[in-house]
N, C-alpha and C. Protein backbone atom coordinates (compact mmCIF):
# COMPACT_ATOMS: atom_id res chain seq x y z
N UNK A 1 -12.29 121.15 66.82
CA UNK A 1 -12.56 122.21 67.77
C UNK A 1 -11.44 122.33 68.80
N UNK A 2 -10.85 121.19 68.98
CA UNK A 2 -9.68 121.04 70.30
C UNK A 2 -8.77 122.08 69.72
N UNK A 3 -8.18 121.43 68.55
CA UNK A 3 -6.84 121.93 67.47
C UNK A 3 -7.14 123.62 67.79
N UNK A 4 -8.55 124.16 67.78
CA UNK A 4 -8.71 125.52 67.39
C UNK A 4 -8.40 126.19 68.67
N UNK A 5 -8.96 125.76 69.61
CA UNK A 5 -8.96 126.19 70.85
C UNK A 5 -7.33 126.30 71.45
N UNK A 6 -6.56 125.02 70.58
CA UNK A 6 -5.01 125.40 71.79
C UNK A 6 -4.30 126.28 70.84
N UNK A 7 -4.83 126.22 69.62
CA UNK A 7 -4.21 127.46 68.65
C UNK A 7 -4.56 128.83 69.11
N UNK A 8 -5.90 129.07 69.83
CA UNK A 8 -5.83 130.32 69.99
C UNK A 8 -5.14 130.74 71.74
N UNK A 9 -4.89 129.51 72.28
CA UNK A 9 -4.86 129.71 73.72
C UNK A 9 -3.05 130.14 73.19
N UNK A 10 -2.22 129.20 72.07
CA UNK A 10 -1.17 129.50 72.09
C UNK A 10 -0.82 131.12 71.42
N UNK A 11 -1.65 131.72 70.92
CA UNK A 11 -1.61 133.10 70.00
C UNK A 11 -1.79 133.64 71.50
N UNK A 12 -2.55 133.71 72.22
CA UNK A 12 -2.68 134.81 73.64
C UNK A 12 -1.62 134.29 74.26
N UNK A 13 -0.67 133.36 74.37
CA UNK A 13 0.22 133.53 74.93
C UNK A 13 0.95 133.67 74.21
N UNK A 14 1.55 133.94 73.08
CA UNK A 14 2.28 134.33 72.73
C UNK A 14 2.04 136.15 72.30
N UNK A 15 0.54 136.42 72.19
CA UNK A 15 0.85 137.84 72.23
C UNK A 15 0.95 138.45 73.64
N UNK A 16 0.75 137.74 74.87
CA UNK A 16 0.84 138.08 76.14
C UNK A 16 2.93 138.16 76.16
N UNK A 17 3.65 137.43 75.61
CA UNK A 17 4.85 136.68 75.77
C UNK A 17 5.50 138.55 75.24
N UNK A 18 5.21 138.52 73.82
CA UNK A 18 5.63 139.68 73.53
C UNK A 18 5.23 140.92 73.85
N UNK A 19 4.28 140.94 74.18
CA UNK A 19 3.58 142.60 74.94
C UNK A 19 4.77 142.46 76.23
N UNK A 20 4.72 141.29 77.02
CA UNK A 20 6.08 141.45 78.47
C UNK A 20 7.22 141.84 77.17
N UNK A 21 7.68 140.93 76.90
CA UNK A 21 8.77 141.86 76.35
C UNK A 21 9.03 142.85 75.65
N UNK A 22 8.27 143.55 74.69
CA UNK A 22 8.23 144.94 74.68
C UNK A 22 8.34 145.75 76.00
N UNK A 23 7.31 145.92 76.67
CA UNK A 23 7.46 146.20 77.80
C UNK A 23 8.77 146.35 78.80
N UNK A 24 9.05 144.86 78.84
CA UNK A 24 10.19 144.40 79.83
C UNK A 24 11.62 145.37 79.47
N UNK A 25 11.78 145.76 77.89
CA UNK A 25 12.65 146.27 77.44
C UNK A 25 12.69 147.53 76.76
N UNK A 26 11.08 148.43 77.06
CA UNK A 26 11.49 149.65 76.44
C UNK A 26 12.01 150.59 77.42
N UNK A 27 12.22 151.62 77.13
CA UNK A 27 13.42 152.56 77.59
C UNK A 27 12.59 153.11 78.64
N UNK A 28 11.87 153.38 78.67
CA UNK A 28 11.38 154.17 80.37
C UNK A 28 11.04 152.94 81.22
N UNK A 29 11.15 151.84 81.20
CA UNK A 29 11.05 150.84 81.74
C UNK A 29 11.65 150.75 83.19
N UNK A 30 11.17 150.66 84.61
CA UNK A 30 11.96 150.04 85.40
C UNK A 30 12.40 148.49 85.41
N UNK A 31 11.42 147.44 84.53
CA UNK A 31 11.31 146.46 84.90
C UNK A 31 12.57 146.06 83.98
N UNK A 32 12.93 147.27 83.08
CA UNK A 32 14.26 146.21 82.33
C UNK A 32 15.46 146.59 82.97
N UNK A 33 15.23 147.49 83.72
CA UNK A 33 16.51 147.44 85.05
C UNK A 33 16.28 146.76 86.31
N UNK A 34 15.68 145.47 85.82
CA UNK A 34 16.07 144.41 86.92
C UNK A 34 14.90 144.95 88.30
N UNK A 35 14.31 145.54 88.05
CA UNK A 35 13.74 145.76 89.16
C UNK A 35 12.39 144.90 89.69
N UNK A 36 11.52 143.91 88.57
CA UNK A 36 11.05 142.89 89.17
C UNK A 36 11.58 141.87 89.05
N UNK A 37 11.66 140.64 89.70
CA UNK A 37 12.49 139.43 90.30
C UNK A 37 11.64 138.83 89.31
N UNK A 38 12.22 137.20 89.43
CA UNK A 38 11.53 136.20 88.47
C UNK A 38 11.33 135.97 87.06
N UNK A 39 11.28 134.42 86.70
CA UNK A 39 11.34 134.07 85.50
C UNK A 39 10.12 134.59 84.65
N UNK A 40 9.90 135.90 83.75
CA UNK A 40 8.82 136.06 83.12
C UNK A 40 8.32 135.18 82.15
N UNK A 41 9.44 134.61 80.99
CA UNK A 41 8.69 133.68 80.38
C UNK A 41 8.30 132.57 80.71
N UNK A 42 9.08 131.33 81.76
CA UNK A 42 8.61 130.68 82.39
C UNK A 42 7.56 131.00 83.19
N UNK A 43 6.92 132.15 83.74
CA UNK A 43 5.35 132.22 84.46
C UNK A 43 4.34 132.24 83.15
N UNK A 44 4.76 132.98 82.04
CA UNK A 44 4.16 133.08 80.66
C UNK A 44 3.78 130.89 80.49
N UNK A 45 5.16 130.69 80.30
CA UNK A 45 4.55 129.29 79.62
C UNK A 45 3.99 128.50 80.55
N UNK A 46 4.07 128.89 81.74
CA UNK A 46 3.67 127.76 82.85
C UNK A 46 2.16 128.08 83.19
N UNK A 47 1.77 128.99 82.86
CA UNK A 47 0.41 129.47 84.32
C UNK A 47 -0.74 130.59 83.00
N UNK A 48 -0.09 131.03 81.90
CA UNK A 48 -0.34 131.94 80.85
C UNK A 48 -2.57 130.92 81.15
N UNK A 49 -2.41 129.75 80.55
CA UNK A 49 -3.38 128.98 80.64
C UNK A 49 -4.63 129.41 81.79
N UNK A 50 -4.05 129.62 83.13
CA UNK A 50 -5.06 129.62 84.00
C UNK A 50 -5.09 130.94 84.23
N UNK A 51 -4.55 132.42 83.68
CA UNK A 51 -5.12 133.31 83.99
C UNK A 51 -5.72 134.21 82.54
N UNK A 52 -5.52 133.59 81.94
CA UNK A 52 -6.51 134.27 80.06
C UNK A 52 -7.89 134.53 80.52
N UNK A 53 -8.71 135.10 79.93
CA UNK A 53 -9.72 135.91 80.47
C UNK A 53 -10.58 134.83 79.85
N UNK A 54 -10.55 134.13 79.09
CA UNK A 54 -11.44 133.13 78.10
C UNK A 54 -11.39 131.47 79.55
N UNK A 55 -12.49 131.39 79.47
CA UNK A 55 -12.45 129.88 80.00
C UNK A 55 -12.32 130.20 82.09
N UNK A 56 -12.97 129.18 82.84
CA UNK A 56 -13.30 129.20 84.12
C UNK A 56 -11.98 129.18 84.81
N UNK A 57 -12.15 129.41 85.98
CA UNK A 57 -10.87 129.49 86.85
C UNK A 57 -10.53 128.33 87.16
N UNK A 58 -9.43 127.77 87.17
CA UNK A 58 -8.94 126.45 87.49
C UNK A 58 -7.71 126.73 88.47
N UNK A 59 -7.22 125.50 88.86
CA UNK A 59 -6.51 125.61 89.86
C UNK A 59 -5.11 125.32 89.46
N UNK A 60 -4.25 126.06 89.30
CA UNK A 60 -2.76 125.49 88.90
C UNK A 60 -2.00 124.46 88.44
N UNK A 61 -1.22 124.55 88.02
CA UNK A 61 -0.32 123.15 88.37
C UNK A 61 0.74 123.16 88.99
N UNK A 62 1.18 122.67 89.53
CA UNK A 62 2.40 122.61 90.48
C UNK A 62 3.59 123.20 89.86
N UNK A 63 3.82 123.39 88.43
CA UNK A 63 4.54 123.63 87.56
C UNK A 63 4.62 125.20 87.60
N UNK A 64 3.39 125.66 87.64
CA UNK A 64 3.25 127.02 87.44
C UNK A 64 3.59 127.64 88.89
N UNK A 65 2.99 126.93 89.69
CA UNK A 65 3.36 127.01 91.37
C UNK A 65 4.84 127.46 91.60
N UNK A 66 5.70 126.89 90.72
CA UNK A 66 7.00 126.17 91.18
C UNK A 66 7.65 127.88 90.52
N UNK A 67 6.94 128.12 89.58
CA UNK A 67 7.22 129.28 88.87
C UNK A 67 7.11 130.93 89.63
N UNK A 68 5.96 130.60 89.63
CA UNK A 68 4.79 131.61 90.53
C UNK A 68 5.82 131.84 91.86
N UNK A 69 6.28 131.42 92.80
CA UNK A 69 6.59 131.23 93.96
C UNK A 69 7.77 132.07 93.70
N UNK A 70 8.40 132.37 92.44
CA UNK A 70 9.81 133.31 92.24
C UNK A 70 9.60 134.19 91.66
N UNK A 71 8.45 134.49 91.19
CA UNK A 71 7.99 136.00 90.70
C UNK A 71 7.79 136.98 91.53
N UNK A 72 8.09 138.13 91.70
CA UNK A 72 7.77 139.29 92.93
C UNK A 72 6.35 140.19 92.25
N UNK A 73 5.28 139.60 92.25
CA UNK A 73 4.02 140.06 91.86
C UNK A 73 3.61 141.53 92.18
N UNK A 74 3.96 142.13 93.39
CA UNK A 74 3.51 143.22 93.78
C UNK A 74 4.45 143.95 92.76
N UNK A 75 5.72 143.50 92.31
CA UNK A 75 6.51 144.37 91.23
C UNK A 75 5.45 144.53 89.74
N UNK A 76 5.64 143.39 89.69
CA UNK A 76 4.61 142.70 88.39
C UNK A 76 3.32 144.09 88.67
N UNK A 77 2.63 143.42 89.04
CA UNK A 77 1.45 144.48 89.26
C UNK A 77 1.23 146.08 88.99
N UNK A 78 2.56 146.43 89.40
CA UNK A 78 2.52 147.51 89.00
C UNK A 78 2.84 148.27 87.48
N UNK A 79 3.00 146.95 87.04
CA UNK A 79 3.24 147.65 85.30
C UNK A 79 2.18 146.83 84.43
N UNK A 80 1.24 146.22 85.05
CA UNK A 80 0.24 145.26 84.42
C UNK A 80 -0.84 146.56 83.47
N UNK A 81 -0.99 146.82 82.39
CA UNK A 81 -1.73 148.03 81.59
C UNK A 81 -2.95 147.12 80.98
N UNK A 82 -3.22 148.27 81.01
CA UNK A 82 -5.07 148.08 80.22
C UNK A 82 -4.70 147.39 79.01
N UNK A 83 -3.54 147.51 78.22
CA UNK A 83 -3.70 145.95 76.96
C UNK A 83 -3.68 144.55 77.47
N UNK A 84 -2.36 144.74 78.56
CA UNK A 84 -2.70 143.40 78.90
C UNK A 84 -4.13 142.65 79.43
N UNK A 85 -4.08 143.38 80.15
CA UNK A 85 -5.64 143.09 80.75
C UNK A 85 -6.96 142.95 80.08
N UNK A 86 -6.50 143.32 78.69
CA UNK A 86 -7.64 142.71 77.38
C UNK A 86 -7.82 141.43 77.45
N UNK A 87 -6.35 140.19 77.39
CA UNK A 87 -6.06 139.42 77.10
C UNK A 87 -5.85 138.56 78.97
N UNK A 88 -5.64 139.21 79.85
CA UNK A 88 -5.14 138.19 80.99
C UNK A 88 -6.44 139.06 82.05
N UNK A 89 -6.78 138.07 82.84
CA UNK A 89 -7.77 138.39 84.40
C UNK A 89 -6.49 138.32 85.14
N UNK A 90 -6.89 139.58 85.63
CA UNK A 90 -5.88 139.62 86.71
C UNK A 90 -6.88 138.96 87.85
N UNK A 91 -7.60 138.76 88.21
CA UNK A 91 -8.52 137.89 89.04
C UNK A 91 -8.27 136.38 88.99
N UNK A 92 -8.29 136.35 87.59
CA UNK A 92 -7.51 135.08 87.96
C UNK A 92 -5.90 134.81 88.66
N UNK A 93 -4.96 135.79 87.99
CA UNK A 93 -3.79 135.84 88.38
C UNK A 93 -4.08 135.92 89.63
N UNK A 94 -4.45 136.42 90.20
CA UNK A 94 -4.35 137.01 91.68
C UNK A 94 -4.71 135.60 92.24
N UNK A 95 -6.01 134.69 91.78
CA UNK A 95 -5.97 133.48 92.41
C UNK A 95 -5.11 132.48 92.42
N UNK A 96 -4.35 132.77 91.16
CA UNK A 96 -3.16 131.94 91.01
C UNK A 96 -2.41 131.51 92.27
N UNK A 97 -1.95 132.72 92.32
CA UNK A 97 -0.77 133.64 93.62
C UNK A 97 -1.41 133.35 94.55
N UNK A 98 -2.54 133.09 95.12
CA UNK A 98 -3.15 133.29 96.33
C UNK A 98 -3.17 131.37 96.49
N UNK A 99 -3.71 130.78 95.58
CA UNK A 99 -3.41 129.22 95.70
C UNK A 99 -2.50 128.52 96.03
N UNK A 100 -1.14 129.41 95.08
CA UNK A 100 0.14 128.86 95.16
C UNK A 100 0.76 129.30 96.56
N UNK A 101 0.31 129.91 97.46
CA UNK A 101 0.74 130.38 98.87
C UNK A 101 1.20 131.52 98.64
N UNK A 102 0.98 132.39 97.78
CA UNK A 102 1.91 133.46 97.30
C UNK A 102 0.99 134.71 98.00
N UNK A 103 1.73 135.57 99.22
CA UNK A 103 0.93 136.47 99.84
C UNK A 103 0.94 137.77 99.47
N UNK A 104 -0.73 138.41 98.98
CA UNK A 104 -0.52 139.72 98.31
C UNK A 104 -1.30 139.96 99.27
N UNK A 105 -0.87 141.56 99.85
CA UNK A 105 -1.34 142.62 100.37
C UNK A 105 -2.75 143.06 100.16
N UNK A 106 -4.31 142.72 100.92
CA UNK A 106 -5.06 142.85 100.51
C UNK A 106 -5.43 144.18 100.55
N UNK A 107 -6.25 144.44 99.45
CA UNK A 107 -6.73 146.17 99.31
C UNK A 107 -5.55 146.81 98.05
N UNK A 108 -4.71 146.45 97.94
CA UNK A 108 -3.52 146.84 97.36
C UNK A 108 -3.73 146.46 95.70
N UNK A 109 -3.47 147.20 95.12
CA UNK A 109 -3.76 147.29 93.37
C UNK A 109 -2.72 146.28 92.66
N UNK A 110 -3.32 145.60 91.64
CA UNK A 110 -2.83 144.83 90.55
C UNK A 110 -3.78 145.28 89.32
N UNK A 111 -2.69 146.19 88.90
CA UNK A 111 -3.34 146.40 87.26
C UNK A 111 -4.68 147.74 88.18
N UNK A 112 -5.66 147.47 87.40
CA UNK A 112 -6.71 148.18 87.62
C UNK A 112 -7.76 147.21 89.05
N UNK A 113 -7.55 145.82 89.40
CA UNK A 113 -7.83 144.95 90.15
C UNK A 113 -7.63 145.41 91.35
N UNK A 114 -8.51 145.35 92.38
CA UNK A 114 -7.96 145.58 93.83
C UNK A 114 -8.24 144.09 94.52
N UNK A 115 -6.83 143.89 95.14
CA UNK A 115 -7.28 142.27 95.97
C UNK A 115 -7.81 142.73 97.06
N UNK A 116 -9.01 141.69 96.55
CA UNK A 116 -9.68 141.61 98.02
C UNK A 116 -9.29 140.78 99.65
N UNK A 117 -10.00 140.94 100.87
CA UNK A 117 -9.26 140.02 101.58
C UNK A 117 -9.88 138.26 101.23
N UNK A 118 -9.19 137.14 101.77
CA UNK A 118 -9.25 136.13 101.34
C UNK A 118 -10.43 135.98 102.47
């Protein structure tokens, strides 16, 4: 049951991995002209775990923290689409960011998500 479970946790991140990069690189894209900051696949392999829509909210790891802390989320956010959001809680993400000290604008949209205040 373990084996099955990190097999499927590794398929959502890896179809999360390639949906960003499609994304990251098709042609009407702002984000492939550099316009959000930060390591995307490193937040993918580091943190992918604690924001999948499958399984309770947990609290980071310092790893993902370390990640998280160089991503510009409010960029992020704004290209987050209804596929992804099949596959990732932005509720969770948002707690991610909010754990890791990472300050989002409350009331302000991620994806279809509005953060609330803390």
């Amino acid at each position: 049951m373990a084996l099955r479970v990190t097999n499927v946790r590794r398929l959502v991140a890896t179809v999360i991995l390639v949906m960003v990069c499609a994304f990251a690189f098709g042609n009407n894209n702002l984000m492939a002209n550099g316009q959000c900051e930060g390591d995307i696949s490193g937040l993918i392999s580091q943190c992918s775990k604690y924001v999948m829509k499958a399984g309770k909210q947990t609290p980071p790891s310092s790893e993902c923290c370390t990640v998280a802390k160089k991503a510009d989320f409010p960029c992020l956010c704004k290209y987050l689409t209804k596929d992804i959001e099949k596959y990732v809680s932005v509720k969770k993400a948002v707690y991610v960011a909010q754990y890791c000290g990472i300050a989002l604008q409350h009331g302000s949209k991620c994806g279809s998500y509005t953060i609330p205040p803390m």
